[in-house]
Protein backbone atom coordinates (compact mmCIF):
# COMPACT_ATOMS: atom_id res chain seq x y z
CA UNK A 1 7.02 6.94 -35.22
CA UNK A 2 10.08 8.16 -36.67
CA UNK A 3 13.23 5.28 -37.76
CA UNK A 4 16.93 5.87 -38.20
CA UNK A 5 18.81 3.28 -40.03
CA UNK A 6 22.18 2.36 -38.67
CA UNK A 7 23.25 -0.34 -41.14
CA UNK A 8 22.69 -4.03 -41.70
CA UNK A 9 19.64 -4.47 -39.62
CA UNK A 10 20.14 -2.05 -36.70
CA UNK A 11 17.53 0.40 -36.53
CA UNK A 12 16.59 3.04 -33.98
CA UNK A 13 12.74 3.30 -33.14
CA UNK A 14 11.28 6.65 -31.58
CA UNK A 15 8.07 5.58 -30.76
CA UNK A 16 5.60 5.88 -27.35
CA UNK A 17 8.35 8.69 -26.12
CA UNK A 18 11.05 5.71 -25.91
CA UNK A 19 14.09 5.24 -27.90
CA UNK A 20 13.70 1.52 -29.09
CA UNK A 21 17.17 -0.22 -30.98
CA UNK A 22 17.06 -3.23 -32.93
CA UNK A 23 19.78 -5.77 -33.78
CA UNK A 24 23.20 -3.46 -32.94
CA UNK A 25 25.78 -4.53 -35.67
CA UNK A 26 27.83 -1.30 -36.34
CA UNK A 27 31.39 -1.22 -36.15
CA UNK A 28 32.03 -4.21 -37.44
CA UNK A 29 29.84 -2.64 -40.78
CA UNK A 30 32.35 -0.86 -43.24
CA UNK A 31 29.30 0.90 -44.64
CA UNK A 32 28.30 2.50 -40.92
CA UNK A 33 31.72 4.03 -40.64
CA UNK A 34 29.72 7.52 -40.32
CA UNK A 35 27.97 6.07 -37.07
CA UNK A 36 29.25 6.90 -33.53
CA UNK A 37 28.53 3.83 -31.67
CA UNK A 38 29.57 5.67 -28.31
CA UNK A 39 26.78 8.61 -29.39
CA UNK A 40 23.77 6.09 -29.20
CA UNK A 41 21.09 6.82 -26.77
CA UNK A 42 18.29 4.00 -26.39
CA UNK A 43 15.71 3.20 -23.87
CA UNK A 44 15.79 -0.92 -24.86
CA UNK A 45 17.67 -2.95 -27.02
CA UNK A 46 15.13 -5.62 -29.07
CA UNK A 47 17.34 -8.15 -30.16
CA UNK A 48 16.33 -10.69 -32.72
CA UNK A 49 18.82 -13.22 -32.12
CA UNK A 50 22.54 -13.78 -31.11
CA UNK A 51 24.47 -14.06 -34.37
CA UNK A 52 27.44 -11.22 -34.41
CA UNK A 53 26.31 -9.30 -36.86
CA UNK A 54 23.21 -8.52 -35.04
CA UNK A 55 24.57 -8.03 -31.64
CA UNK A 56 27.90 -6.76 -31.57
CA UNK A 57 27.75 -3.40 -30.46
CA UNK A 58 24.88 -4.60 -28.04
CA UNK A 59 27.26 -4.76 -24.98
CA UNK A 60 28.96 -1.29 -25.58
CA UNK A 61 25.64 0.33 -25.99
CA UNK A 62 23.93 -1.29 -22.74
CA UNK A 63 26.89 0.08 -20.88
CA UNK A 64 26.44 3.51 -21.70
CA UNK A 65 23.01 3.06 -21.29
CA UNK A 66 22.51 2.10 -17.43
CA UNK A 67 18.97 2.18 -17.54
CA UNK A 68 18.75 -0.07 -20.91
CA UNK A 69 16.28 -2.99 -21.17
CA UNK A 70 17.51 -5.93 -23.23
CA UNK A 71 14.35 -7.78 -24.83
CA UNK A 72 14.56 -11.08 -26.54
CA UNK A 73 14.03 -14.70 -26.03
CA UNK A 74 14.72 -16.24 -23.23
CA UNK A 75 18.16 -17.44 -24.10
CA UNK A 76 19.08 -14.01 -24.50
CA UNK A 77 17.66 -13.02 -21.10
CA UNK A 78 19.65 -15.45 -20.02
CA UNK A 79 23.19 -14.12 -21.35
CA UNK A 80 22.62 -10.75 -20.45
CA UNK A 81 21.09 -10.72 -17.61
CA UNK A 82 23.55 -13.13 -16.03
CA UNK A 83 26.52 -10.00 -17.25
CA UNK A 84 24.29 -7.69 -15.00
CA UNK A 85 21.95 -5.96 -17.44
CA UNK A 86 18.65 -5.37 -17.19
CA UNK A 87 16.42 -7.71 -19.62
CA UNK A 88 13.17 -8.80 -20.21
CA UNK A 89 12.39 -12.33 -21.40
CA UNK A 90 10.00 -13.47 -24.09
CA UNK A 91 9.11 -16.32 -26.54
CA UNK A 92 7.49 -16.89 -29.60
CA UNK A 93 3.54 -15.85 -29.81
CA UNK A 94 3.85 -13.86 -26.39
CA UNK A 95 2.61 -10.34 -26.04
CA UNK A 96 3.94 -7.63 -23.53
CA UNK A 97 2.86 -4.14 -22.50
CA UNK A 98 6.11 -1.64 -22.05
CA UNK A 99 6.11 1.70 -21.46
CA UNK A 100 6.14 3.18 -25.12
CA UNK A 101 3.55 0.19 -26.07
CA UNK A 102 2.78 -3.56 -26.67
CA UNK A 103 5.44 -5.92 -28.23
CA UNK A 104 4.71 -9.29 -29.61
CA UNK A 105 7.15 -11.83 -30.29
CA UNK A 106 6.83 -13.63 -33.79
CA UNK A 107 8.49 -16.40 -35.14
CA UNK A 108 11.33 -16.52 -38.01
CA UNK A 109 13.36 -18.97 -39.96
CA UNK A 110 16.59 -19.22 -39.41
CA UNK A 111 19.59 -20.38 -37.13
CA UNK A 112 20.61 -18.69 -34.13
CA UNK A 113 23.78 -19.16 -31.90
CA UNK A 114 26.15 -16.52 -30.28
CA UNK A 115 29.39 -15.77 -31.57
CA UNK A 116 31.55 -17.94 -29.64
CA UNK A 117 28.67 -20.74 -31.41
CA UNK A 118 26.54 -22.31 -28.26
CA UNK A 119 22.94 -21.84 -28.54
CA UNK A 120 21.12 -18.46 -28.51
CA UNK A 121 17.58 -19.32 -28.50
CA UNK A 122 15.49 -19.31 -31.77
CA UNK A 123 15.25 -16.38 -33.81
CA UNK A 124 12.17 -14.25 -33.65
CA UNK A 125 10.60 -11.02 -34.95
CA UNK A 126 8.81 -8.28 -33.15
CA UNK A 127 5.51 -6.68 -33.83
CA UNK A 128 5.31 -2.93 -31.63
CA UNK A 129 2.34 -1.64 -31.36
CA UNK A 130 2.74 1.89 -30.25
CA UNK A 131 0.32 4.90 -29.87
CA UNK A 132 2.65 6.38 -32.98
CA UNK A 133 2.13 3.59 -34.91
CA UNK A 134 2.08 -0.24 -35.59
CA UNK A 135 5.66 -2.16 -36.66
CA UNK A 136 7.04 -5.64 -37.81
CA UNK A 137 10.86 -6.16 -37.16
CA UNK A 138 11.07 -9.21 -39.16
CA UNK A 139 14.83 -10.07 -38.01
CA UNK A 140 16.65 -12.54 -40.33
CA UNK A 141 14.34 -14.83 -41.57
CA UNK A 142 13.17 -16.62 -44.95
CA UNK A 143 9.89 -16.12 -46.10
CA UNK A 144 7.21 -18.39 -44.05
CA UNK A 145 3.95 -19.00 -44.42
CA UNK A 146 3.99 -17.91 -40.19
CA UNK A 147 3.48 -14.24 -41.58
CA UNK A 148 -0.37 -14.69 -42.57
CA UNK A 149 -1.01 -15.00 -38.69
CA UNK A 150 0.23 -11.28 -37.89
CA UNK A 151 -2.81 -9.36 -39.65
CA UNK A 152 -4.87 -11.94 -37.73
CA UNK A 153 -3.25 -11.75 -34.43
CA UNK A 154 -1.71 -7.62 -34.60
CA UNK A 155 -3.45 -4.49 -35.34
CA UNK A 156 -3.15 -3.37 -38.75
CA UNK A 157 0.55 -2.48 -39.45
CA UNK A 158 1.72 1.15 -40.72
CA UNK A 159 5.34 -0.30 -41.72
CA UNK A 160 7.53 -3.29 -41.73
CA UNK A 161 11.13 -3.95 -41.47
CA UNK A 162 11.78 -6.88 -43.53
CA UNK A 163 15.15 -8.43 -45.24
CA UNK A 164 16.30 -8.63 -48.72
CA UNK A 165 19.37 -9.54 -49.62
CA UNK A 166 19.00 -12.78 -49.93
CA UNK A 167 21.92 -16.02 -49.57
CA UNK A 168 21.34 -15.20 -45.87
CA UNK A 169 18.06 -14.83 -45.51
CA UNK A 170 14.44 -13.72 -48.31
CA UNK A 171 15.16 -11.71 -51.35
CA UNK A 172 13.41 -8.89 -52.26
CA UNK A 173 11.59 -11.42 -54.54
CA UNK A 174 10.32 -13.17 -51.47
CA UNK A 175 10.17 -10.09 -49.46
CA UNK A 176 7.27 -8.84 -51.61
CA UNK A 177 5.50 -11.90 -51.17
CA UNK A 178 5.72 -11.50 -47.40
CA UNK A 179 4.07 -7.94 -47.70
CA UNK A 180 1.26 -9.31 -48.86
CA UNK A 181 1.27 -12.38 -45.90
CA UNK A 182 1.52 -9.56 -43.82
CA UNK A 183 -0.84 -7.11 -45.58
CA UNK A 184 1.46 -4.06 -45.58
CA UNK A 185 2.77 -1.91 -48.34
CA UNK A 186 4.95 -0.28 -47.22
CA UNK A 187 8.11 -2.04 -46.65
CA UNK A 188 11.54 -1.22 -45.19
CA UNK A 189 14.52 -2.97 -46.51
CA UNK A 190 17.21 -4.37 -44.08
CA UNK A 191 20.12 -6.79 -44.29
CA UNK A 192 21.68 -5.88 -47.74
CA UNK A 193 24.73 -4.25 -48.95
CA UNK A 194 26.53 -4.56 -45.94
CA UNK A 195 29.18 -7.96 -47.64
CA UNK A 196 29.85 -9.27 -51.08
CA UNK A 197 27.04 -11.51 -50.18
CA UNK A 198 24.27 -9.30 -49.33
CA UNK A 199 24.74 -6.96 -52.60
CA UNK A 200 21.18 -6.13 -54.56
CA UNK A 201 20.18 -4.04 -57.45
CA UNK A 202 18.47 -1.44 -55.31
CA UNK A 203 16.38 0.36 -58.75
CA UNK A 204 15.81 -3.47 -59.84
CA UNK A 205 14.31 -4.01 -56.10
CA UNK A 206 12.72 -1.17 -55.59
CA UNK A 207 10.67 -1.31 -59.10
CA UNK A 208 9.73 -4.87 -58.65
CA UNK A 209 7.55 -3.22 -55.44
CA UNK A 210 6.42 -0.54 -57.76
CA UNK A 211 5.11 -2.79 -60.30
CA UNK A 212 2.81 -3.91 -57.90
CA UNK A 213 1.86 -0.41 -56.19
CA UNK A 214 4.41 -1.36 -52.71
CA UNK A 215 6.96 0.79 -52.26
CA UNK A 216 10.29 -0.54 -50.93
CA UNK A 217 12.71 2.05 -48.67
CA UNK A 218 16.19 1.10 -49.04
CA UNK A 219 17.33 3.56 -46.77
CA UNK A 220 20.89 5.61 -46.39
CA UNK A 221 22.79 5.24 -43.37
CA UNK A 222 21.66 7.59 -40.65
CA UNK A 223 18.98 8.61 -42.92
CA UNK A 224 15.70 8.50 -41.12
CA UNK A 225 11.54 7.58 -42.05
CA UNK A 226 8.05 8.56 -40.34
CA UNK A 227 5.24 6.26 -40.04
């Protein structure tokens, strides 16, 4: 399983021979200036839930992608597949085999709504389980006690993708907490950096993991991990 970080929370997934893209916020991010939103290839779009700064870019992307499966909850089935994309509809707890694997669709805490503000459905994270590996795509979400059912429910995971920048949504704090609801150590950091209030002490965050034998990947734009 390799993972390319795009900014914010939009990562690219090579997993099961797909290309898999989560949460596309990128040229509204003044730190993702160096990614070519018209350059993206993807297979499906996984999209956590319908605030802007998760799904901006979604639209562009899908169109240069004909063959592009949007996956979220049903309210975002709803959206796209009524502008004439291909989707696949989900809700919270439900498991479904793809092509490149199984996804399950896990709760989160937060508030969802799309950017014009009606109702987008609740927010949710994914757990992939892939031949290449095993994944948790937390979305935006505070910490919840919700977490201790994925090592009960999902195969063992290899990494997680889990946010830290707190006002929003967890801090790191939090975050390290939820890696051990979740039993994984090795953690991926998403949704920091990216405005005034999103900005952590990445050697503070990162050490905080360390002191506890975790190792948190704040990861450079374009930059790109193995499972």
């Amino acid at each position: 399983m390799k993972i390319t970080f795009y900014g914010h929370s939009c990562f690219l997934v090579e997993a099961g021979g797909k290309r898999i893209l989560f949460d596309p916020f990128i040229s509204g991010n003044p730190l993702a200036h160096s990614v070519d939103v018209q350059s993206i290839h993807c297979d499906y779009i996984l999209l956590s839930h319908g605030h802007v700064d998760h799904c901006a870019d979604l639209e562009t992307i899908a169109e240069n992608n004909p063959g592009v499966r949007i996956v979220g909850i049903w309210e975002i089935h709803d959206r796209y597949s009524q502008k004439g994309f291909k989707t696949h509809p989900m809700n919270i707890g439900g498991w479904w085999t793809f092509d490149f694997g199984r996804v399950k669709m896990v709760n989160a805490v937060h508030s969802s709504s799309w950017p014009e503000g009606s109702y987008s459905g609740s927010p949710a994270g994914f757990v992939l389980d892939t031949a290449d590996g095993v994944l948790y795509f937390a979305g935006d979400t505070a910490l919840t006690m919700d977490m201790q059912l994925i090592p009960m429910t999902c195969p063992k995971l290899d990494l997680a993708i889990l946010p830290v920048g707190s006002n929003f949504t967890m801090d790191y704090h939090d975050a390290l907490i939820a890696s051990d609801f979740i039993q994984c150590n090795r953690i991926i950091g998403c949704h920091f950096d990216t405005f005034g209030f999103l900005t952590i002490d990445h050697e503070a965050a990162k050490s905080t993991f360390a002191s506890k034998n975790k190792e948190l990947i704040l990861m450079d734009i374009l930059s790109t991990v193995s499972s």
